[in-house]
Protein backbone atom coordinates (compact mmCIF):
# COMPACT_ATOMS: atom_id res chain seq x y z
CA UNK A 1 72.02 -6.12 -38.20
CA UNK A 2 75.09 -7.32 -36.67
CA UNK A 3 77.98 -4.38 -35.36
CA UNK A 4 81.07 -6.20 -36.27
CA UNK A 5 84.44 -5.54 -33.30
CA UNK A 6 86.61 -2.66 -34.24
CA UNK A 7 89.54 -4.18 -35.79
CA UNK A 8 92.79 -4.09 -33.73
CA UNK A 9 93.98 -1.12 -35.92
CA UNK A 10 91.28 1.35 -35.15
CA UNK A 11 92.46 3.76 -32.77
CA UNK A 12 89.78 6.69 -31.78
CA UNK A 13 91.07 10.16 -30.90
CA UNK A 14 89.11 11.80 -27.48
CA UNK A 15 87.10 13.99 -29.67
CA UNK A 16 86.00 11.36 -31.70
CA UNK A 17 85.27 9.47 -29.53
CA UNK A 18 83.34 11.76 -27.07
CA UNK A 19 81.28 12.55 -30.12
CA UNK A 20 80.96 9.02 -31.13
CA UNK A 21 79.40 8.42 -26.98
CA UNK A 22 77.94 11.70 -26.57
CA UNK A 23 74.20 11.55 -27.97
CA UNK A 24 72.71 14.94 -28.38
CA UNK A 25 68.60 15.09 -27.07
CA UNK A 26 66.53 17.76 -28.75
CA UNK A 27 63.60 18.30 -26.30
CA UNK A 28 62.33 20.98 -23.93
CA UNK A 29 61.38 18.93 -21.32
CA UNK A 30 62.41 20.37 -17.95
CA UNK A 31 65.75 19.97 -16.83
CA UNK A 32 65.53 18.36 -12.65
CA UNK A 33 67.20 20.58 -10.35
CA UNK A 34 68.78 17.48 -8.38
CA UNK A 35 70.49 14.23 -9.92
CA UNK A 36 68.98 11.03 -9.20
CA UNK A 37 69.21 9.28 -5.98
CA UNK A 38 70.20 5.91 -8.11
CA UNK A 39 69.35 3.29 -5.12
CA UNK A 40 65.69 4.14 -5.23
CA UNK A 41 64.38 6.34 -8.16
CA UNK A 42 61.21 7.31 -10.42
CA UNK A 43 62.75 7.90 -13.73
CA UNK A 44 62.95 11.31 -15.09
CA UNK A 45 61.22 12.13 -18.35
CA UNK A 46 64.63 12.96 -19.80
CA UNK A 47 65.98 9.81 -18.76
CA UNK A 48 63.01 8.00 -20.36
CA UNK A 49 63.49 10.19 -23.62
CA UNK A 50 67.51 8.30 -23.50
CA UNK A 51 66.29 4.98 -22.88
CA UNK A 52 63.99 5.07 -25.87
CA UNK A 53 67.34 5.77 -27.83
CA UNK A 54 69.24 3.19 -26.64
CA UNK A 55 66.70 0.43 -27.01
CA UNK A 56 65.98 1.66 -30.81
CA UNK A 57 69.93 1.51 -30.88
CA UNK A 58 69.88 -2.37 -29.05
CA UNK A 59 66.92 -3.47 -31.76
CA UNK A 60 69.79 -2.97 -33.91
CA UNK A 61 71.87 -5.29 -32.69
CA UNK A 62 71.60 -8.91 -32.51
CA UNK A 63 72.38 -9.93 -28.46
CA UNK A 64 71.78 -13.46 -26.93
CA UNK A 65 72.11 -12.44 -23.43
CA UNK A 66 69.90 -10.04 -20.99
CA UNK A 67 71.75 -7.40 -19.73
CA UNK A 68 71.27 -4.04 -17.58
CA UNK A 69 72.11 -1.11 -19.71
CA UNK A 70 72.19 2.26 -18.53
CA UNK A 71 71.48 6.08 -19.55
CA UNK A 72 73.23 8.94 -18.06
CA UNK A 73 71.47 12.52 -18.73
CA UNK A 74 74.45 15.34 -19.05
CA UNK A 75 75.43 18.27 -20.40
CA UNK A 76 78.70 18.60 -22.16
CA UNK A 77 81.44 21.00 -22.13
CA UNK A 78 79.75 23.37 -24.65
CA UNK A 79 76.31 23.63 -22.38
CA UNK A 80 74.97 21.10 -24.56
CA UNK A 81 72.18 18.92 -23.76
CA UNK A 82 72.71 15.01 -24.31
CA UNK A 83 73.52 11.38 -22.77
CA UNK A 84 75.97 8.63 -22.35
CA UNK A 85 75.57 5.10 -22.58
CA UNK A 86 76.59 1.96 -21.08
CA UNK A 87 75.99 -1.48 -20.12
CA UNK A 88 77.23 -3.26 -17.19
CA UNK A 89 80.13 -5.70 -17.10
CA UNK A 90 80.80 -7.05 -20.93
CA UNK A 91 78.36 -7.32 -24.08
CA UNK A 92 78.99 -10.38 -25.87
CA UNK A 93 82.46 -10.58 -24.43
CA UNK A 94 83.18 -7.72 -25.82
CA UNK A 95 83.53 -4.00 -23.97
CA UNK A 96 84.71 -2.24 -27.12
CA UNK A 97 80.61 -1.05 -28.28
CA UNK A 98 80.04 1.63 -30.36
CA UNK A 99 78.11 4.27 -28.94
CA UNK A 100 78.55 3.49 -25.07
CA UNK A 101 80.85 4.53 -22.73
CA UNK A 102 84.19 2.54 -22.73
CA UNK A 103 85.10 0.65 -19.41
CA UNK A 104 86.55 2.57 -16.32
CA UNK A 105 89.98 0.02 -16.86
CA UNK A 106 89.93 -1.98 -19.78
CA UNK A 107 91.19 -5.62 -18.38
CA UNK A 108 90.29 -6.96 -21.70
CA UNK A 109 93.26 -5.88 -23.69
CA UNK A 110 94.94 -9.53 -25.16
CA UNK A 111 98.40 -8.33 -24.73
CA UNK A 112 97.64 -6.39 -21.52
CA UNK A 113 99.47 -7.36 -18.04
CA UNK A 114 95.71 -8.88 -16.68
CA UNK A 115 95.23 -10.95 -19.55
CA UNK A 116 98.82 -12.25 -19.92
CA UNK A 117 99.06 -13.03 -16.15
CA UNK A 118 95.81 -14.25 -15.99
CA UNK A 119 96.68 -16.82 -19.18
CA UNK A 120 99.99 -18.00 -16.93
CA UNK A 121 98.24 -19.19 -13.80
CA UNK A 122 95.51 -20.98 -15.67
CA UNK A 123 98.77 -22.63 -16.94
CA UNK A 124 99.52 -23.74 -13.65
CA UNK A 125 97.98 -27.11 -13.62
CA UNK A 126 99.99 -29.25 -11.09
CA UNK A 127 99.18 -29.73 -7.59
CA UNK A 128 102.50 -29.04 -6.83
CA UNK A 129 101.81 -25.29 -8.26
CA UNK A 130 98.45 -24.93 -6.24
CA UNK A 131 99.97 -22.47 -3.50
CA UNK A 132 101.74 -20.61 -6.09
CA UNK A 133 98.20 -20.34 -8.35
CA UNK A 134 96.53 -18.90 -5.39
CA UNK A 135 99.17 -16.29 -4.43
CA UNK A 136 99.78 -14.90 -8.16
CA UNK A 137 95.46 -15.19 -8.70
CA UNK A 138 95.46 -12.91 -5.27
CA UNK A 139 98.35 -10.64 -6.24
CA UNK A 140 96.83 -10.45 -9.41
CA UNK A 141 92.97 -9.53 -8.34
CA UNK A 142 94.81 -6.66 -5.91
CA UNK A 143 96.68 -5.08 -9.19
CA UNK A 144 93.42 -5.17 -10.87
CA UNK A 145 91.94 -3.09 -7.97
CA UNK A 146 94.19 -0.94 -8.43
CA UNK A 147 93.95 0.09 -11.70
CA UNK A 148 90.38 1.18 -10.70
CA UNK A 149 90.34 5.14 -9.72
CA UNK A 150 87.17 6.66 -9.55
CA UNK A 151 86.56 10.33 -9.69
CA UNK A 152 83.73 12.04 -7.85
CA UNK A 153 82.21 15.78 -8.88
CA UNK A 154 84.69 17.89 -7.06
CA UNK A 155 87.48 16.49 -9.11
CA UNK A 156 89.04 13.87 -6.44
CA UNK A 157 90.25 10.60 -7.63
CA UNK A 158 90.32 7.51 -5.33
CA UNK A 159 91.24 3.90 -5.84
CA UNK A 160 88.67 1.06 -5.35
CA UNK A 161 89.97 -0.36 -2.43
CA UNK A 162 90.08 2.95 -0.26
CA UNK A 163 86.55 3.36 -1.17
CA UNK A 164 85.53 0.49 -0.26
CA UNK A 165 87.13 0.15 2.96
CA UNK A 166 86.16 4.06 3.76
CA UNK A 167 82.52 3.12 3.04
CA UNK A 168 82.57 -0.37 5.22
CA UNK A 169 83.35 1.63 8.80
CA UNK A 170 82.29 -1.04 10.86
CA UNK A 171 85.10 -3.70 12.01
CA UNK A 172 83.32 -6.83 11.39
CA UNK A 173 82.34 -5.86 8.15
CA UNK A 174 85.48 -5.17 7.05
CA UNK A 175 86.71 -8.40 8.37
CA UNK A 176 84.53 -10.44 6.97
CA UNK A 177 84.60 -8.51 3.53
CA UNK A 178 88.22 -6.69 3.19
CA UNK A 179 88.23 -6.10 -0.67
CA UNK A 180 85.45 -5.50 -2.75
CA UNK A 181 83.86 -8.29 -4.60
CA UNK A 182 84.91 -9.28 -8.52
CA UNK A 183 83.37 -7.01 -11.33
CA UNK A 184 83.27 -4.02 -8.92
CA UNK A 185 83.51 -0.65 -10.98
CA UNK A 186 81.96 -2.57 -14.19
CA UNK A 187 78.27 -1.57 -13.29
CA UNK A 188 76.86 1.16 -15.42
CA UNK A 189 76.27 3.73 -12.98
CA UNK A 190 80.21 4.18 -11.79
CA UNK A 191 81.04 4.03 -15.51
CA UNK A 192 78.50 6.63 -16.55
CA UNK A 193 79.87 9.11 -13.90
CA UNK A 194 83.77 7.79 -14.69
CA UNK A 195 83.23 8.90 -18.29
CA UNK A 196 81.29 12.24 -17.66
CA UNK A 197 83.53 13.41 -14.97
CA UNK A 198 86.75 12.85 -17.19
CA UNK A 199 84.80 15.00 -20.30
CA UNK A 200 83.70 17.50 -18.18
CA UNK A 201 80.51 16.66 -18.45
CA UNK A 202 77.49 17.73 -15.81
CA UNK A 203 75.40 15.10 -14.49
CA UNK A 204 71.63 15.84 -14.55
CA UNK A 205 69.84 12.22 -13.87
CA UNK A 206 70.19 8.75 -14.19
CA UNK A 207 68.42 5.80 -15.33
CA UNK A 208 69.44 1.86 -15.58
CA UNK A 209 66.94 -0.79 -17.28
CA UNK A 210 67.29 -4.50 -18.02
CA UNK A 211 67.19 -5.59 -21.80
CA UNK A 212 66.54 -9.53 -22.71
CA UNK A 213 66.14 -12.43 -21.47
CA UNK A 214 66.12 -12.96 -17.39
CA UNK A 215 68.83 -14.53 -16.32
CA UNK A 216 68.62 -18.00 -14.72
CA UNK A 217 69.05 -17.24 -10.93
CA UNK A 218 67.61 -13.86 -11.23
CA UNK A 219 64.38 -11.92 -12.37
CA UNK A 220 64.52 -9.21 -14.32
CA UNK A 221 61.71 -7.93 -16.38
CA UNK A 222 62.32 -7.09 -19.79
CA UNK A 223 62.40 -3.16 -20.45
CA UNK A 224 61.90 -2.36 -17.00
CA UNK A 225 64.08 0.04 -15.05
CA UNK A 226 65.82 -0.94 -11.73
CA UNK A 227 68.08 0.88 -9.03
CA UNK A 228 71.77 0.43 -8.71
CA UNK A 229 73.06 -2.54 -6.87
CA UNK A 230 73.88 -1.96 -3.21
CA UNK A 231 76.46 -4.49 -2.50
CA UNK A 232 78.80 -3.41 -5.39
CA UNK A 233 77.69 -0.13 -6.22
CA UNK A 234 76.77 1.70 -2.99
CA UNK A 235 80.21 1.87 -1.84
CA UNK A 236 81.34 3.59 -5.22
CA UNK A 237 78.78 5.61 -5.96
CA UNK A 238 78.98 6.92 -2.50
CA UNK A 239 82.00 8.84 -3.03
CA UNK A 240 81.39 9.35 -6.61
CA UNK A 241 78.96 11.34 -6.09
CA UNK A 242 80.26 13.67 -4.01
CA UNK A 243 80.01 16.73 -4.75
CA UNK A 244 76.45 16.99 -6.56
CA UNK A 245 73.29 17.78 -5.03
CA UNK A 246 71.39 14.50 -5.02
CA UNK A 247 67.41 13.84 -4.45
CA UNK A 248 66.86 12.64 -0.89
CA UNK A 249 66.72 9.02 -0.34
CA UNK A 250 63.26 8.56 -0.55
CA UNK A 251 63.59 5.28 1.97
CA UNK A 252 64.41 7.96 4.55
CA UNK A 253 61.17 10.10 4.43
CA UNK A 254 58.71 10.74 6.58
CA UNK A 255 56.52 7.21 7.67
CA UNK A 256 53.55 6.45 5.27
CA UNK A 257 49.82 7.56 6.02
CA UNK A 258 49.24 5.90 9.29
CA UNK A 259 46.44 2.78 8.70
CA UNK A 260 44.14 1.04 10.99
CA UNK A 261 43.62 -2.65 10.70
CA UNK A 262 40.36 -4.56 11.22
CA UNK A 263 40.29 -6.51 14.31
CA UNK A 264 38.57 -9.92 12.63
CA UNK A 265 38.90 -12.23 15.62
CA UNK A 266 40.10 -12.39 19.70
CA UNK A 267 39.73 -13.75 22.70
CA UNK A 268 41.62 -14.22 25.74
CA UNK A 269 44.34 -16.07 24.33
CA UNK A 270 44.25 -14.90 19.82
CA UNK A 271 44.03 -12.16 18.31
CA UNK A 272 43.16 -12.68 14.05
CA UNK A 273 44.04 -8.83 12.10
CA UNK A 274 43.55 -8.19 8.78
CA UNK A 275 46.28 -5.80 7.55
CA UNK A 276 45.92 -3.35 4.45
CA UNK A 277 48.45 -2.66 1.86
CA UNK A 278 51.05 -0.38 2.98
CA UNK A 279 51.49 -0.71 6.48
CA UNK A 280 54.63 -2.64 8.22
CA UNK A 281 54.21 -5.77 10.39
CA UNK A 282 57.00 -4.81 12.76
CA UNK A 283 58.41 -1.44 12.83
CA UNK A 284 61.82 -1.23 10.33
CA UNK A 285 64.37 0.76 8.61
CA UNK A 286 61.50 2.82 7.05
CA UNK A 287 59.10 3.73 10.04
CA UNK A 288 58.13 2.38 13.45
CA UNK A 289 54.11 2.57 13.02
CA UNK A 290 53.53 -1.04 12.16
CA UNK A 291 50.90 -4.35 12.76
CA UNK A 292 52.68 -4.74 15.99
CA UNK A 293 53.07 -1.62 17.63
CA UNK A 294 49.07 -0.71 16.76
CA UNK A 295 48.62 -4.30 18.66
CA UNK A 296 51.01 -3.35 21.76
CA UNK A 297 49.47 -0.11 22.44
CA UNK A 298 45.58 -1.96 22.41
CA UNK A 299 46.58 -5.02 23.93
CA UNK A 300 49.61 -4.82 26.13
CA UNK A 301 51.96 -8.38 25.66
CA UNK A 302 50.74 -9.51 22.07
CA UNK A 303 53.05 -10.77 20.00
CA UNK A 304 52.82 -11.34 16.45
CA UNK A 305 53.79 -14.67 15.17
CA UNK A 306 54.41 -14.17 11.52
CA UNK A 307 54.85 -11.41 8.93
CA UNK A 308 53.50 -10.09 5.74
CA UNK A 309 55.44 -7.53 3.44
CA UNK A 310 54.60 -4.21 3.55
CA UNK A 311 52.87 -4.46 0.10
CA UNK A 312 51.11 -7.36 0.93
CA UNK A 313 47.46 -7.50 2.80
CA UNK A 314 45.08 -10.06 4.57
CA UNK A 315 45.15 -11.98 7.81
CA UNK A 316 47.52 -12.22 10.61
CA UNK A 317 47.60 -13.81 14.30
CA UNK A 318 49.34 -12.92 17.19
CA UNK A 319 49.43 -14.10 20.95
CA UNK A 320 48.81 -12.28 23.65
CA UNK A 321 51.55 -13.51 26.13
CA UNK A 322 54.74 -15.70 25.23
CA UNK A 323 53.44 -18.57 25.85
CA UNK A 324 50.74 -18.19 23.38
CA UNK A 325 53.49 -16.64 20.84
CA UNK A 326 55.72 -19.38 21.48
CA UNK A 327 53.09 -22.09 20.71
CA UNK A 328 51.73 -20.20 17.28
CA UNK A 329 55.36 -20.25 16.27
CA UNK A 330 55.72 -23.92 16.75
CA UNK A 331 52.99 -24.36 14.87
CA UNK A 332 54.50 -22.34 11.97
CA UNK A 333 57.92 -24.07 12.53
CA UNK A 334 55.76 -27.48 12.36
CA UNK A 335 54.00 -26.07 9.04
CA UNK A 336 50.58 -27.07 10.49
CA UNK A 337 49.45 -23.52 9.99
CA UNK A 338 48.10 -22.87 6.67
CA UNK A 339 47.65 -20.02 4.61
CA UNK A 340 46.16 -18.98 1.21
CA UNK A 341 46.83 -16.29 -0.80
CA UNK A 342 45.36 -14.56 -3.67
CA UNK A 343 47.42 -12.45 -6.62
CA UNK A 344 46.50 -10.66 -9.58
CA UNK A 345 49.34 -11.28 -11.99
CA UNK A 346 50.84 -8.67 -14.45
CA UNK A 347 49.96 -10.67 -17.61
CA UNK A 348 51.14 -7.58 -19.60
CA UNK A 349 54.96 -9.34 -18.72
CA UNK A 350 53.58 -12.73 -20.20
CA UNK A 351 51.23 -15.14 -19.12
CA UNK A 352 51.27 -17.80 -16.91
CA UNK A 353 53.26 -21.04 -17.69
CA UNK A 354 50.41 -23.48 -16.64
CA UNK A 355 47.66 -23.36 -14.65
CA UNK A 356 48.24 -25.72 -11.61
CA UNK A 357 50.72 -27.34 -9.86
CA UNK A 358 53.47 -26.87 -7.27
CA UNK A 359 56.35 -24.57 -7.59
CA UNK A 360 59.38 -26.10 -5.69
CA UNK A 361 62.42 -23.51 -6.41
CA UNK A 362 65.36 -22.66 -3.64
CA UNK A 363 65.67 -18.93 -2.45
CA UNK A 364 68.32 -17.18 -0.88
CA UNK A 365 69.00 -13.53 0.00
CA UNK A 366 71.55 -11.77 -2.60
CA UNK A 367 73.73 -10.36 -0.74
CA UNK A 368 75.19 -7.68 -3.09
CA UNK A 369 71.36 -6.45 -3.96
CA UNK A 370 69.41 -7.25 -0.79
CA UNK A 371 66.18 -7.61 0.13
CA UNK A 372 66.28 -9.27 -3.46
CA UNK A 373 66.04 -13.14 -3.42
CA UNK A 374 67.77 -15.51 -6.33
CA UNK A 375 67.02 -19.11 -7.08
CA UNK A 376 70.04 -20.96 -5.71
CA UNK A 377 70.22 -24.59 -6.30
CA UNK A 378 73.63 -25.06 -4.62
CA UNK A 379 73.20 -23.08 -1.67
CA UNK A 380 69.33 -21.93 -1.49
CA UNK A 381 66.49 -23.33 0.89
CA UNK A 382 63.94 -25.17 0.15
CA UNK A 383 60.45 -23.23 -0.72
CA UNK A 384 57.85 -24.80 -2.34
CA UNK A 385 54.06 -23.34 -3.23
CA UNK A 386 50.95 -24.64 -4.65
CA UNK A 387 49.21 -22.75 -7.10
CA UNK A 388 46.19 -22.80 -9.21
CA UNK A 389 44.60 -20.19 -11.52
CA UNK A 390 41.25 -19.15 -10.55
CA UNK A 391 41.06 -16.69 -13.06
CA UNK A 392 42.91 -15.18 -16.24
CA UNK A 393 44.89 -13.21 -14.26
CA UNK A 394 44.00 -14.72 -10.96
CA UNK A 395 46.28 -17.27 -8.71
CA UNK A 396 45.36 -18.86 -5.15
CA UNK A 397 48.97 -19.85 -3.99
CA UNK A 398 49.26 -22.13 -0.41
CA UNK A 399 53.05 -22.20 0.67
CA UNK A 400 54.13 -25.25 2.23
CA UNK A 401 57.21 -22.91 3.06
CA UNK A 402 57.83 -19.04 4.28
CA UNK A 403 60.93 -17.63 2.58
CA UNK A 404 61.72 -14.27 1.77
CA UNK A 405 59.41 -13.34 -1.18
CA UNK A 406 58.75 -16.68 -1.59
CA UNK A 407 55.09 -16.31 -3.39
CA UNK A 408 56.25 -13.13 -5.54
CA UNK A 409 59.95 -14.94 -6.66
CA UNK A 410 57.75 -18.22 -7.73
CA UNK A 411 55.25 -15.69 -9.54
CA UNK A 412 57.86 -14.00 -11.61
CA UNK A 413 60.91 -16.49 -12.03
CA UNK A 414 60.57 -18.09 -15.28
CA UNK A 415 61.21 -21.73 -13.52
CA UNK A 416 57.88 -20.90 -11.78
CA UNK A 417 54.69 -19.29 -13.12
CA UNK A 418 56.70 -16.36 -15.03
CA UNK A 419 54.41 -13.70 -14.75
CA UNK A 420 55.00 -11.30 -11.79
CA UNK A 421 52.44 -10.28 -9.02
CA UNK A 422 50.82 -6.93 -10.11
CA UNK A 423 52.75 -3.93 -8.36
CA UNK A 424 55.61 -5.85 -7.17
CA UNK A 425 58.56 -3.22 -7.65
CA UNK A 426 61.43 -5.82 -6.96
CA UNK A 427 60.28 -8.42 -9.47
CA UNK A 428 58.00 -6.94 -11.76
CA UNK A 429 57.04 -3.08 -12.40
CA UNK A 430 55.18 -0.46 -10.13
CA UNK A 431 51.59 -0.43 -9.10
CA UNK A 432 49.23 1.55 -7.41
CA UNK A 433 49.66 -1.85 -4.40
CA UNK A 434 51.08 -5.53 -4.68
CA UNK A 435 48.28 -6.85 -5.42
CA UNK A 436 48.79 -10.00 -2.90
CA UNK A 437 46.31 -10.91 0.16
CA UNK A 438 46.47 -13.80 2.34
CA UNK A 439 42.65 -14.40 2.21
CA UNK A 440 42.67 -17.78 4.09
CA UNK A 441 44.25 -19.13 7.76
CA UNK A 442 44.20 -22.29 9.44
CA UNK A 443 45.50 -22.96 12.96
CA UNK A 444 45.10 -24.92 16.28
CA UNK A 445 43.76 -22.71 19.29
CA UNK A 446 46.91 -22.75 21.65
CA UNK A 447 44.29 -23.11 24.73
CA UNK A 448 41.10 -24.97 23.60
CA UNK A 449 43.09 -27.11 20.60
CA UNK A 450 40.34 -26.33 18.36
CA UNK A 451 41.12 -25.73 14.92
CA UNK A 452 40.13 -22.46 13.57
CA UNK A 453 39.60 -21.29 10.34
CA UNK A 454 38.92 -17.77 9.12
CA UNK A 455 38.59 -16.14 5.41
CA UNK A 456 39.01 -12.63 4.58
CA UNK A 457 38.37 -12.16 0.55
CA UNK A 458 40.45 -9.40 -0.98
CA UNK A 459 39.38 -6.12 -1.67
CA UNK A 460 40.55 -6.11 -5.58
């Protein structure tokens, strides 16, 4: 079934449409006692009870694009128990939907100032007019900023471009980024909160979740919930809100369970680790305890020469002085190291596309949702991994490269294999682990030039 647009003469009263948006749930499933920390969440049962709603309500509808769509758990002005809807940005290239939330500012209207300006400077086709075009294009973003005013839960209304700028203390940040990116405000989370906040609605929890097909530079998982952006959303939901008591930030708790790691190899010069699942390589923004701190404290000067993710186990080598260091990382920089890895896969998400081969697809960092990598065929650098399955749901994958995610973006991209790594939160869904090891590493001895090889199979 296809919902047709409301036709231009259709004109919804607030009560109508607050019941229209407004979607009671019937359920006595415990209410939390803190809203959602929406950077970094589990979802709450309530939230999965809304989501179930909405995606019986998107099976209605016939959509050609993926899109993140979003649930917002409230209760209304009567005490009642219920949610709002939304997706982010436009749906179809429409934001008029039934049964979600309208837009904070509606730039759509045809007749509106946005669209009329906007129709005059793509007028403005002569070189002559090219200084004009940019002026009226920048005059034109800033009134569209403008019109953005964003409530938080103590009733205080700001516009978009004092929140961002509040947000962004430091200097050079603000230099380098003095207005907030395009589409800004159009996310589901800051229209969720808009809408309840203006229907004095109380937030109780929060959930977003991609619907459809990935999109091209991207990977998102069908059905599968995510946190809201950071480079767009932080800033704005930061000061929205304000005002409610939020969950911690669970990136900000206490360090995991501190690990040992096997000591597999060492002399006077090497030292060959095997690191479990779970425990840093160098200390971070999460915790200190790490690969290389255990190795500082036991042998004073080592220096590891690569890293593996948190998530990720198997073998690593570090020197132990510079000079050592410095050699191991020309050998990286040289690519005459070589490592193996082995992944389970998540065929649940689809199976692989083939079964050997090499994956050769350019990653950058995005940087309005870091540590997240996209496929970037403009601007991206090169990675490229060879693969072959050694199982049903078994790869061995050799990178000629070492990007960022490199091995779990070529997993779950559906340019590469299209099935993501087991337990990989950014590209796939939640696991017990990542189920990724480095199992295999190949390097010259920095003293003796001998080339050593060692194996350490995976423990799954």
């Amino acid at each position: 079934m296809r919902l047709s647009a409301r036709p231009s003469y259709f004109f919804m009263m607030e009560d109508d449409m607050t019941s229209t948006v407004f979607h009671p749930l019937q359920t006595d499933v415990e209410r939390p006692a803190r809203f959602t920390w929406p950077f970094c969440y589990e979802p709450h049962p309530l939230c999965l009870l809304a989501a179930k709603e909405v995606q019986q309500e998107l099976g209605r509808m016939v959509l050609t694009e993926g899109k993140m769509f979003g649930v917002l758990v409230v209760t209304d002005a009567d005490g009642r128990l219920g949610f709002v809807a939304a997706y982010s940005g436009l749906l179809e290239g429409r934001n008029d939907w039934p049964y979600f939330v309208p837009p904070v500012y509606d730039a759509q209207q045809p007749d509106g100032h946005f669209k009329q300006e906007e129709r005059l400077i793509s007028a403005m086709r002569d070189d002559s007019q090219k200084e004009e075009r940019r002026r009226r294009s920048q005059q034109l973003q800033l009134w569209l900023f403008d019109q953005y005013r964003f409530l938080n839960a103590r009733g205080e209304r700001r516009q978009l471009v004092d929140v961002w700028q509040d947000y962004h203390s430091s200097e050079r940040i603000r230099r380098r980024f003095p207005f907030p990116p395009g589409g800004t405000g159009d996310c589901c989370a800051p229209k969720l909160l808009q809408y309840a906040y203006e229907h004095r609605m109380r937030p109780l929890c929060m959930a977003e979740f991609w619907w459809g097909p990935s999109p091209r530079t991207e990977v998102r998982q069908h059905g599968q919930f995510y946190p809201a952006c950071r480079g767009k959303c932080k800033p704005v939901l930061t000061w929205m809100l304000q005002g409610l008591a939020v969950d911690a930030n669970p990136e900000e708790q206490t360090e995991a369970p501190r690990q040992t790691i096997e000591i597999v190899y060492e002399d006077e010069t090497v030292i060959v680790v095997n690191k479990p699942s779970g425990l840093l390589s160098v200390p971070g923004r999460i915790g200190s305890y790490s690969v290389a701190t255990i190795l500082s404290q036991r042998y004073p000067g080592a220096l590891l020469a690569h890293r593996l993710d948190m998530g990720t186990s198997g073998l690593m080598v570090a020197g132990r002085s510079r000079d050592v260091y410095r050699d191991l990382q020309q050998q990286f920089a040289d690519r005459s190291i070589r490592k193996t890895y082995v992944a389970l896969l998540d065929v649940t998400l689809g199976a692989p596309r083939t079964t050997k081969g090499t994956l050769s697809l350019p990653l950058s960092g995005d940087p309005l949702n870091r540590p997240r990598q996209v496929v970037d065929y403009e601007h991206g650098k090169a990675a490229v991994t060879d693969f072959e399955m050694i199982g049903p749901d078994r790869v061995r994958l050799s990178p000629h490269t070492g990007r960022t995610h490199q091995l779990r973006m070529h997993c779950a991209h559906p340019d590469g294999l299209g099935c993501p790594i087991l337990g990989d939160e950014l590209y796939g869904r939640p696991a017990d682990r990542l189920y990724l090891h480095a199992d295999r590493l190949e390097f010259t001895h920095p003293q003796t030039k001998e080339r050593m090889t060692f194996e350490q199979p995976p423990d799954f």
